[in-house]
Protein backbone atom coordinates (compact mmCIF):
# COMPACT_ATOMS: atom_id res chain seq x y z
CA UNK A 1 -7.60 42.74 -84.36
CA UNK A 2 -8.31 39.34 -83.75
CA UNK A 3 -11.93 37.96 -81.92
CA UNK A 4 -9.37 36.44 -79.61
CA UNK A 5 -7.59 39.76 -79.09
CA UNK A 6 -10.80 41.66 -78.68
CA UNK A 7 -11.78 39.15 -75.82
CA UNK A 8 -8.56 39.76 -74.19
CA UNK A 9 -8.22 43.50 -74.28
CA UNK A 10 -12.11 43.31 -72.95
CA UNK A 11 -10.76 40.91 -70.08
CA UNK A 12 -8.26 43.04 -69.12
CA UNK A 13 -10.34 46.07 -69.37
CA UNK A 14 -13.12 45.02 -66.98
CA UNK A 15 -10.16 43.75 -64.66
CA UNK A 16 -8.93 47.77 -64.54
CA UNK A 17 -12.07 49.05 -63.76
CA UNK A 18 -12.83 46.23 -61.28
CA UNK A 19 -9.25 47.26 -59.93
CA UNK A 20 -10.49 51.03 -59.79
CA UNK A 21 -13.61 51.06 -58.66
CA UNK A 22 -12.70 48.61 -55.71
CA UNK A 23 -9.66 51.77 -54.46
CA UNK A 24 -12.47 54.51 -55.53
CA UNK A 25 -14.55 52.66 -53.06
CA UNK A 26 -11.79 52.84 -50.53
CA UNK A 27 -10.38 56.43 -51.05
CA UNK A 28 -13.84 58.64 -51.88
CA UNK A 29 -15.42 57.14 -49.30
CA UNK A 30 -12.65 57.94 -46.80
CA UNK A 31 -13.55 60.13 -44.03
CA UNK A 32 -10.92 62.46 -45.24
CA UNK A 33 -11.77 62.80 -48.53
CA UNK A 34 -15.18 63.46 -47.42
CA UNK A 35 -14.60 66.15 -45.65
CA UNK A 36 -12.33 67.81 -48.05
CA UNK A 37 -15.26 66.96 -50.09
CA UNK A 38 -17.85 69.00 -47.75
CA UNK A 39 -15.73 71.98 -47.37
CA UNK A 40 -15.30 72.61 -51.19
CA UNK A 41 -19.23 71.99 -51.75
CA UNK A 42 -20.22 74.11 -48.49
CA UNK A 43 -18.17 76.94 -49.98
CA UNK A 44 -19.06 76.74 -53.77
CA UNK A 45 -22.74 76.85 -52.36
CA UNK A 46 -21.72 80.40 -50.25
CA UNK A 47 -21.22 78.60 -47.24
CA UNK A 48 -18.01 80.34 -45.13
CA UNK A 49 -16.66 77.32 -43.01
CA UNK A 50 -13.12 78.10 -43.46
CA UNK A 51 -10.99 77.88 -40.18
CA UNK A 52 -9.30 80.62 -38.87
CA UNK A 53 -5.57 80.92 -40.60
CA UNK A 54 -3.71 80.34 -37.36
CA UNK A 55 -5.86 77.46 -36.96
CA UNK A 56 -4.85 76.09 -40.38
CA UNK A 57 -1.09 76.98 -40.62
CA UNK A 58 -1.43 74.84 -36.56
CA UNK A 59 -3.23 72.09 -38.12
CA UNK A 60 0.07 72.20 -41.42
CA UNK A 61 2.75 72.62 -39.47
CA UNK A 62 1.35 69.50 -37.00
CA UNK A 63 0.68 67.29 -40.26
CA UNK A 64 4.35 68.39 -41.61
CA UNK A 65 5.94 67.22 -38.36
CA UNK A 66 4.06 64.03 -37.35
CA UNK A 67 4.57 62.97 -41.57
CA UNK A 68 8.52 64.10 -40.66
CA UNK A 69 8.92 62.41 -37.68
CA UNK A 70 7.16 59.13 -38.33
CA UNK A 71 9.26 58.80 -41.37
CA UNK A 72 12.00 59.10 -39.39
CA UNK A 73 11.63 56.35 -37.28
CA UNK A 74 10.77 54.12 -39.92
CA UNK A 75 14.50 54.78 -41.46
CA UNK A 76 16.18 54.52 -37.57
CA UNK A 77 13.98 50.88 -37.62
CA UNK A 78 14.48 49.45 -40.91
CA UNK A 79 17.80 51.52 -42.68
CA UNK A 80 17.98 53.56 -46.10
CA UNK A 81 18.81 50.95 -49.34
CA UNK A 82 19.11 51.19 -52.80
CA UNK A 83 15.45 52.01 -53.57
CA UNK A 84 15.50 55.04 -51.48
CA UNK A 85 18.83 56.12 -53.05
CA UNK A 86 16.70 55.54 -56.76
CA UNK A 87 13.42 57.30 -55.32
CA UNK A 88 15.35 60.49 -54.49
CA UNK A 89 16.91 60.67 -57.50
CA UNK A 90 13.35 60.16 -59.47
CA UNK A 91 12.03 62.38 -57.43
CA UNK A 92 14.18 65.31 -57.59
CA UNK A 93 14.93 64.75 -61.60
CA UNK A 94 11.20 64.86 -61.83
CA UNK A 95 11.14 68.18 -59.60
CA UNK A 96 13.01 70.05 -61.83
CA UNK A 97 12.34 69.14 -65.28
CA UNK A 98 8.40 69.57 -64.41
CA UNK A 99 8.27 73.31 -64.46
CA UNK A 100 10.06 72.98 -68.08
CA UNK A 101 7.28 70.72 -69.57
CA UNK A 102 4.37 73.00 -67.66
CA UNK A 103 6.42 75.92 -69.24
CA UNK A 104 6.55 74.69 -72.70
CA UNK A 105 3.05 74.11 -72.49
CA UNK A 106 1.84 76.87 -71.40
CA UNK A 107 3.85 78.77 -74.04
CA UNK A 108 2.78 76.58 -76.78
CA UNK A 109 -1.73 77.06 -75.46
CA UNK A 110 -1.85 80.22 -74.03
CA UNK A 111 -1.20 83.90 -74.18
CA UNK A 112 0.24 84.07 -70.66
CA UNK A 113 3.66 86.05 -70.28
CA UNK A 114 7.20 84.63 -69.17
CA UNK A 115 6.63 85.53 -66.19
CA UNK A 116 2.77 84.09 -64.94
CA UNK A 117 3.89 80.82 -66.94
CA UNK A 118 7.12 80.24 -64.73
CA UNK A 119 5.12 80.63 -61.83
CA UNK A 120 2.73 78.66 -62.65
CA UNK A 121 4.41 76.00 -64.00
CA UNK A 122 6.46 76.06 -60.74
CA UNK A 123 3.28 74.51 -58.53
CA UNK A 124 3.81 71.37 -60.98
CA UNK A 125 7.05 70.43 -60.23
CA UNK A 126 7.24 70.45 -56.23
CA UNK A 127 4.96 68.73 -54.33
CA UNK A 128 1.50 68.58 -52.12
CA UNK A 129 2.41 67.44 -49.05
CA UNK A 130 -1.40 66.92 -48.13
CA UNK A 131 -1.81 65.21 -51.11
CA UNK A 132 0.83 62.83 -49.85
CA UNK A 133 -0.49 62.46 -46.47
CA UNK A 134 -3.80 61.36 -47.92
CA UNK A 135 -2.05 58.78 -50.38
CA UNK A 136 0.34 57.18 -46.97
CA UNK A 137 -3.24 56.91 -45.49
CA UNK A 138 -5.28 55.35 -48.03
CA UNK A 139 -1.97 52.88 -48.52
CA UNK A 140 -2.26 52.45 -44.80
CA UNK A 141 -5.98 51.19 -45.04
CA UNK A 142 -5.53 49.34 -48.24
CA UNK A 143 -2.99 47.29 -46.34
CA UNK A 144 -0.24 48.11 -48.79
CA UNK A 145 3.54 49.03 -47.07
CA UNK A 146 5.71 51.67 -48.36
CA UNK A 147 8.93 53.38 -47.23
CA UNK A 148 8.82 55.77 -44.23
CA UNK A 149 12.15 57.02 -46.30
CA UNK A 150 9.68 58.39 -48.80
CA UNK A 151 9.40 61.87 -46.74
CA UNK A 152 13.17 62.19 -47.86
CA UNK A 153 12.11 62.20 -51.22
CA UNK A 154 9.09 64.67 -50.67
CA UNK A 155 11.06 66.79 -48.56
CA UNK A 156 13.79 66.78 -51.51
CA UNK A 157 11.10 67.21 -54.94
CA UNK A 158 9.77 70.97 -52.98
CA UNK A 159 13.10 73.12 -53.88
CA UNK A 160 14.27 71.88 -57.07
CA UNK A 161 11.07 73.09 -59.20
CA UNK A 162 11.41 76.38 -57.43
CA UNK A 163 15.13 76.55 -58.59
CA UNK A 164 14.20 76.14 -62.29
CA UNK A 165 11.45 78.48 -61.92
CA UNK A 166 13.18 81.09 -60.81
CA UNK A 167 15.71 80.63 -63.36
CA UNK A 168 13.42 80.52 -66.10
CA UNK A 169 11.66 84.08 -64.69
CA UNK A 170 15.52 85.80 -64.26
CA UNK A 171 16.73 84.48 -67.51
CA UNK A 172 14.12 86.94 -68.58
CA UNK A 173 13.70 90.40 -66.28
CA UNK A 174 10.59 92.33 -66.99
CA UNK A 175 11.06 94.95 -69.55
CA UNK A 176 12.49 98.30 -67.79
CA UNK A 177 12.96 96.44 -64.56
CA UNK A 178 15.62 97.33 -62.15
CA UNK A 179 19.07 94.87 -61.84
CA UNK A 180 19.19 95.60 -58.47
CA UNK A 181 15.77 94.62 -57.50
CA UNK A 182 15.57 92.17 -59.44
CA UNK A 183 18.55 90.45 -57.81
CA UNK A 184 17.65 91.03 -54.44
CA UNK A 185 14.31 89.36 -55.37
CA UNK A 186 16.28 86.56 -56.60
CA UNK A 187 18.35 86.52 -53.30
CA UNK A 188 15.12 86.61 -51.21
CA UNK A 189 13.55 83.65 -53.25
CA UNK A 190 16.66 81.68 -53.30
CA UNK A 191 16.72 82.00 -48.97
CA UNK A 192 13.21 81.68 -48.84
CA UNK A 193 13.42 78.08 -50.48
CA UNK A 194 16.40 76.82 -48.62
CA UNK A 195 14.27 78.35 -45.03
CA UNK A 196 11.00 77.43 -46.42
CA UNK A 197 8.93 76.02 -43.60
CA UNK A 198 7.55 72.78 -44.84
CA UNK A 199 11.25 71.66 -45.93
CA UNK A 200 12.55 72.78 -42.43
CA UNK A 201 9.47 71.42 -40.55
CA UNK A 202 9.63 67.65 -42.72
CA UNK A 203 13.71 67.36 -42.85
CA UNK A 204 13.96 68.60 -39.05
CA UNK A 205 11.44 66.23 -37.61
CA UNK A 206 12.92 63.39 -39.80
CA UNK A 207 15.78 63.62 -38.45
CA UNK A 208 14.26 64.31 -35.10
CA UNK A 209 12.62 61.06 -35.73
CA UNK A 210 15.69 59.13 -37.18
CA UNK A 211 17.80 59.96 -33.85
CA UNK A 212 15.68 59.28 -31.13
CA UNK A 213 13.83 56.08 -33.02
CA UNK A 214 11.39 53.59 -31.05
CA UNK A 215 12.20 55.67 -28.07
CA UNK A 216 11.41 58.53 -29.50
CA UNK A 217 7.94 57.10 -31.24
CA UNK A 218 6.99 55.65 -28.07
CA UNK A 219 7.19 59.05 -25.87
CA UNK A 220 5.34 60.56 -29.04
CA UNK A 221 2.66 58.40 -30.12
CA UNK A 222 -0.18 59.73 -28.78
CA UNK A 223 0.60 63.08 -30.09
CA UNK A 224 1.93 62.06 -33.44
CA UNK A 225 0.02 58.70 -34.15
CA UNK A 226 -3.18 59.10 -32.85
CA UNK A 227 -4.76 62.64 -33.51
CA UNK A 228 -3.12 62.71 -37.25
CA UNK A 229 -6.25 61.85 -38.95
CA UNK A 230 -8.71 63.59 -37.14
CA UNK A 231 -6.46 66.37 -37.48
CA UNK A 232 -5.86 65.62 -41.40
CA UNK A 233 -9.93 65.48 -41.97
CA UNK A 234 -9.94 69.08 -39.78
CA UNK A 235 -6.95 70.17 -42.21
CA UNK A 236 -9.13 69.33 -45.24
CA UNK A 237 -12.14 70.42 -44.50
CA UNK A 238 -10.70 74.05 -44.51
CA UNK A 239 -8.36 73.27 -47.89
CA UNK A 240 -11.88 72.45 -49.11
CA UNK A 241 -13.46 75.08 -48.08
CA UNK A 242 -10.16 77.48 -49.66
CA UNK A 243 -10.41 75.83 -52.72
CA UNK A 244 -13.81 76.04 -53.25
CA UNK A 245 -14.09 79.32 -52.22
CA UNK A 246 -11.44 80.65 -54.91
CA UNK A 247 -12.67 78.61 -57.33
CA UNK A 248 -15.98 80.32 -56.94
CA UNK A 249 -14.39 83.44 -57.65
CA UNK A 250 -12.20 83.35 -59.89
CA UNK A 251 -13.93 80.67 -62.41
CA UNK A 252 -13.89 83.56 -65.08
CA UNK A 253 -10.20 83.64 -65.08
CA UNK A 254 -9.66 79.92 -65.75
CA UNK A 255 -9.84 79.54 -69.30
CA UNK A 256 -10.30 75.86 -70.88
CA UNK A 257 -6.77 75.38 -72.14
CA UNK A 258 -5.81 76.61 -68.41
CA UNK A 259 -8.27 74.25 -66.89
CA UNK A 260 -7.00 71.30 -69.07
CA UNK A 261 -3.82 71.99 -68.39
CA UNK A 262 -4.57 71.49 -64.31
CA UNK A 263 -5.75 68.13 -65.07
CA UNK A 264 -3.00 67.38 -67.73
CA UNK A 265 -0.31 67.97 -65.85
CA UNK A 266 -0.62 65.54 -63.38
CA UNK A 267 -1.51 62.93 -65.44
CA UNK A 268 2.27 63.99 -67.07
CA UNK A 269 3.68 63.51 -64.15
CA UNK A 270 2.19 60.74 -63.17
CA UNK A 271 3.38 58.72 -66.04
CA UNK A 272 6.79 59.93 -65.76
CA UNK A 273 6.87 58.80 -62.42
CA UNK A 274 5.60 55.72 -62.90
CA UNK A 275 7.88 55.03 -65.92
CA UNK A 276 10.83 55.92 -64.13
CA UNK A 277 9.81 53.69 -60.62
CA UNK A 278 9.07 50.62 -63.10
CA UNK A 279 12.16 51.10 -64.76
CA UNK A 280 14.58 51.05 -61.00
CA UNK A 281 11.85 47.98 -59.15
CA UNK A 282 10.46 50.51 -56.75
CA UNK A 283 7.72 48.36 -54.58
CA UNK A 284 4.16 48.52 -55.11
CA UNK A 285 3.86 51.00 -52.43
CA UNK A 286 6.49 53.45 -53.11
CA UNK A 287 5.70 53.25 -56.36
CA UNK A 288 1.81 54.45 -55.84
CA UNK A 289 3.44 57.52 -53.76
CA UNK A 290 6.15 58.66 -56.18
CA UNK A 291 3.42 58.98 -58.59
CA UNK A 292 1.38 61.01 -56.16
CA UNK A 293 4.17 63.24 -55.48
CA UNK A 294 4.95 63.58 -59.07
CA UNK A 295 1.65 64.34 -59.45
CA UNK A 296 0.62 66.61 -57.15
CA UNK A 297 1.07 70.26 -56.96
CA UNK A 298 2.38 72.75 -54.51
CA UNK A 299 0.23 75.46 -52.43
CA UNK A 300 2.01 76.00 -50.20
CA UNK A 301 5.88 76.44 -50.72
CA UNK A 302 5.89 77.86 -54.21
CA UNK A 303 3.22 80.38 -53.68
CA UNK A 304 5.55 81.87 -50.70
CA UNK A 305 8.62 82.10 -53.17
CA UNK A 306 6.29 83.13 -55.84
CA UNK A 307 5.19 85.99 -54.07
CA UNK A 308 8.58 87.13 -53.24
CA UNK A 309 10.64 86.83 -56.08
CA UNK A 310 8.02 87.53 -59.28
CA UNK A 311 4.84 89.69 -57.07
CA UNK A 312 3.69 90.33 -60.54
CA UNK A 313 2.72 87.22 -61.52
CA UNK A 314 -1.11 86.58 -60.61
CA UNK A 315 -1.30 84.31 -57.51
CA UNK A 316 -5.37 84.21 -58.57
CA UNK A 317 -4.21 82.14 -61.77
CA UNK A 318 -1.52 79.77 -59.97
CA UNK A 319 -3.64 79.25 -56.71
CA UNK A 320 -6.88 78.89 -58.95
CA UNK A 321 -5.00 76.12 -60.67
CA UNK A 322 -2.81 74.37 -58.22
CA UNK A 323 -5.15 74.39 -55.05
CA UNK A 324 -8.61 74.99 -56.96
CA UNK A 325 -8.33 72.30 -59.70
CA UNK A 326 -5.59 70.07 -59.39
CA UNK A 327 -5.39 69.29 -55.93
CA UNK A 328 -9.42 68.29 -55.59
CA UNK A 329 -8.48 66.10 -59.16
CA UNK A 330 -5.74 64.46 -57.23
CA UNK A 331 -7.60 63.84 -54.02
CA UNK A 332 -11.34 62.73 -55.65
CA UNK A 333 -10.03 61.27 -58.78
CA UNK A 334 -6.46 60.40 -59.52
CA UNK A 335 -5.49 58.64 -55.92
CA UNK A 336 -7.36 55.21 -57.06
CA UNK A 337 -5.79 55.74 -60.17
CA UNK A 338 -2.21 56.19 -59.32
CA UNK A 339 -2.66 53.11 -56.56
CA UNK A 340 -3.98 50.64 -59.41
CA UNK A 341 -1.36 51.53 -61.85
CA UNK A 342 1.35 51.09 -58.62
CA UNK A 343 -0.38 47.54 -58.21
CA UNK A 344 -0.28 46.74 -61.71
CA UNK A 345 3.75 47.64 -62.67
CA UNK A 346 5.59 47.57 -58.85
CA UNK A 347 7.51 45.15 -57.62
């Protein structure tokens, strides 16, 4: 390497870092990453602060819809184009070849049966929808515009990964199981993604939103604009508090391959995603929140169809993992990240 070389890779080193620190500044000092932030302490210290689970589910389903229905309105204002039609087909490729590469992994590093790997592996293929609620507001704040189409495509990356999950778990039934079980397990699962709340809750309102438009914004807005980050901080300071909590007791369980594959598989996915959005000239902005998406990991919707169609693999490994590791990476660590490299290769 060349002095002159040196000087520049040094140049455009400190210019990264200046990039990072500057969104670091913007996103950990957020009030909602705060909060997630004193939740998850309070509880890893003993404290019990979570809120009561009708409370919470309230507080998901309210996020799901006003994220829905906003989106909505932003495709009834401005149209769908040729990005959007690019983003959804990122996204869902993305979805389902995830759980293959978490799979492969997992088989190659650990011990873990067929069974615990498909379901965990599973959580790393569909989608956070928190974590994308907190990247649309720190994009929001940093000034930078995205797509309201871009619910479409987290709506559409929740089932695929649960499709090739359960396919990877029924392509191999538990020694001495029973067919018929098995395949009504399979039925169950299969329903239970196609009903699954958040995709009914996000694709209802946004089309909710879509049909009635401005109107329909305007007779909403103090319901759906106004209260949705109060009620996002209130949201996260009980995932905090969750997270914290079963990280605190199951710590034991979380081996370091497992906990370096919670951290490594968003990075994965991040890179794919950002590969793949450079590659079609998605903007800045929908760039930074396909690589949250494809980073993020599921808590919600996969556990549900976990639970149903393989109950024994160990939700205290895939929860541990999904909610416990990877989404407080995501949230305290990788947002700046996957913003700068947005700025630095989208349109």
């Amino acid at each position: 390497m060349t002095p002159v070389e040196g000087a520049h890779g040094a140049f455009c080193l400190v210019i990264l870092m200046d990039l990072y620190l500057s969104l670091a500044a913007h996103s950990l000092l957020s009030a909602p990453v705060l909060f997630f932030a004193l939740g998850f302490l309070a509880s890893l210290a003993g404290g019990h602060i979570a809120l009561p689970g009708g409370v919470g589910k309230m507080l998901a389903l309210y996020l799901m819809l006003s994220i829905g229905f906003k989106g909505g309105v932003s495709v009834a204002t401005h149209g769908l184009n040729a990005e959007m039609a690019w983003a959804l087909t990122i996204g869902i490729v993305l979805s389902a070849t995830m759980p293959l590469i978490g799979n492969a992994i997992l088989s190659a590093t650990t011990s873990l049966g067929a069974r615990d790997r498909a379901a965990i592996a599973a959580h790393y293929g569909s989608i956070s929808i928190v974590t994308f609620a907190a990247g649309s507001d720190a994009l929001v704040r940093l000034g930078i515009t995205f797509d309201g189409a871009m619910v479409a495509v987290a709506a559409a990356m929740e089932a695929p990964a649960i499709l090739t999950a359960l396919w990877l778990i029924f392509r191999s039934p538990s020694p001495g199981g029973d067919a018929a079980v098995a395949d009504k397990r399979l039925n169950a699962a299969l329903r239970d993604v196609v009903l699954n709340v958040t995709i009914v809750i996000l694709i209802g309102a946004f089309a909710i939103g879509a049909i009635t438009g401005e109107a329909g914004m305007k007779d909403l807005s103090g319901f759906i604009v106004d209260p949705f980050r109060g009620a996002l901080c209130l949201f996260l300071i009980d995932l905090g508090a969750i997270a914290g909590a079963g990280l605190k007791k199951e710590w034991r369980r979380i081996s370091p391959l497992l906990l370096g594959f919670a951290v490594l598989m968003p990075l994965i996915g991040a890179a794919l995603a950002l590969t793949a959005s450079a590659l079609a000239g998605l903007s800045v902005g929908n760039t930074a929140l396909m690589v949250t998406l494809a980073a993020s990991a599921s808590y919600i919707a996969v556990p549900a169809a976990m639970r149903i169609a393989v109950p024994d693999a160990r939700p205290e490994l895939y929860l541990s993992l999904s909610l416990g590791l990877t989404f407080p990476f995501n949230l305290l660590l990788g947002l700046p990240v996957y913003v700068g490299l947005a700025q630095m290769t989208g349109g």
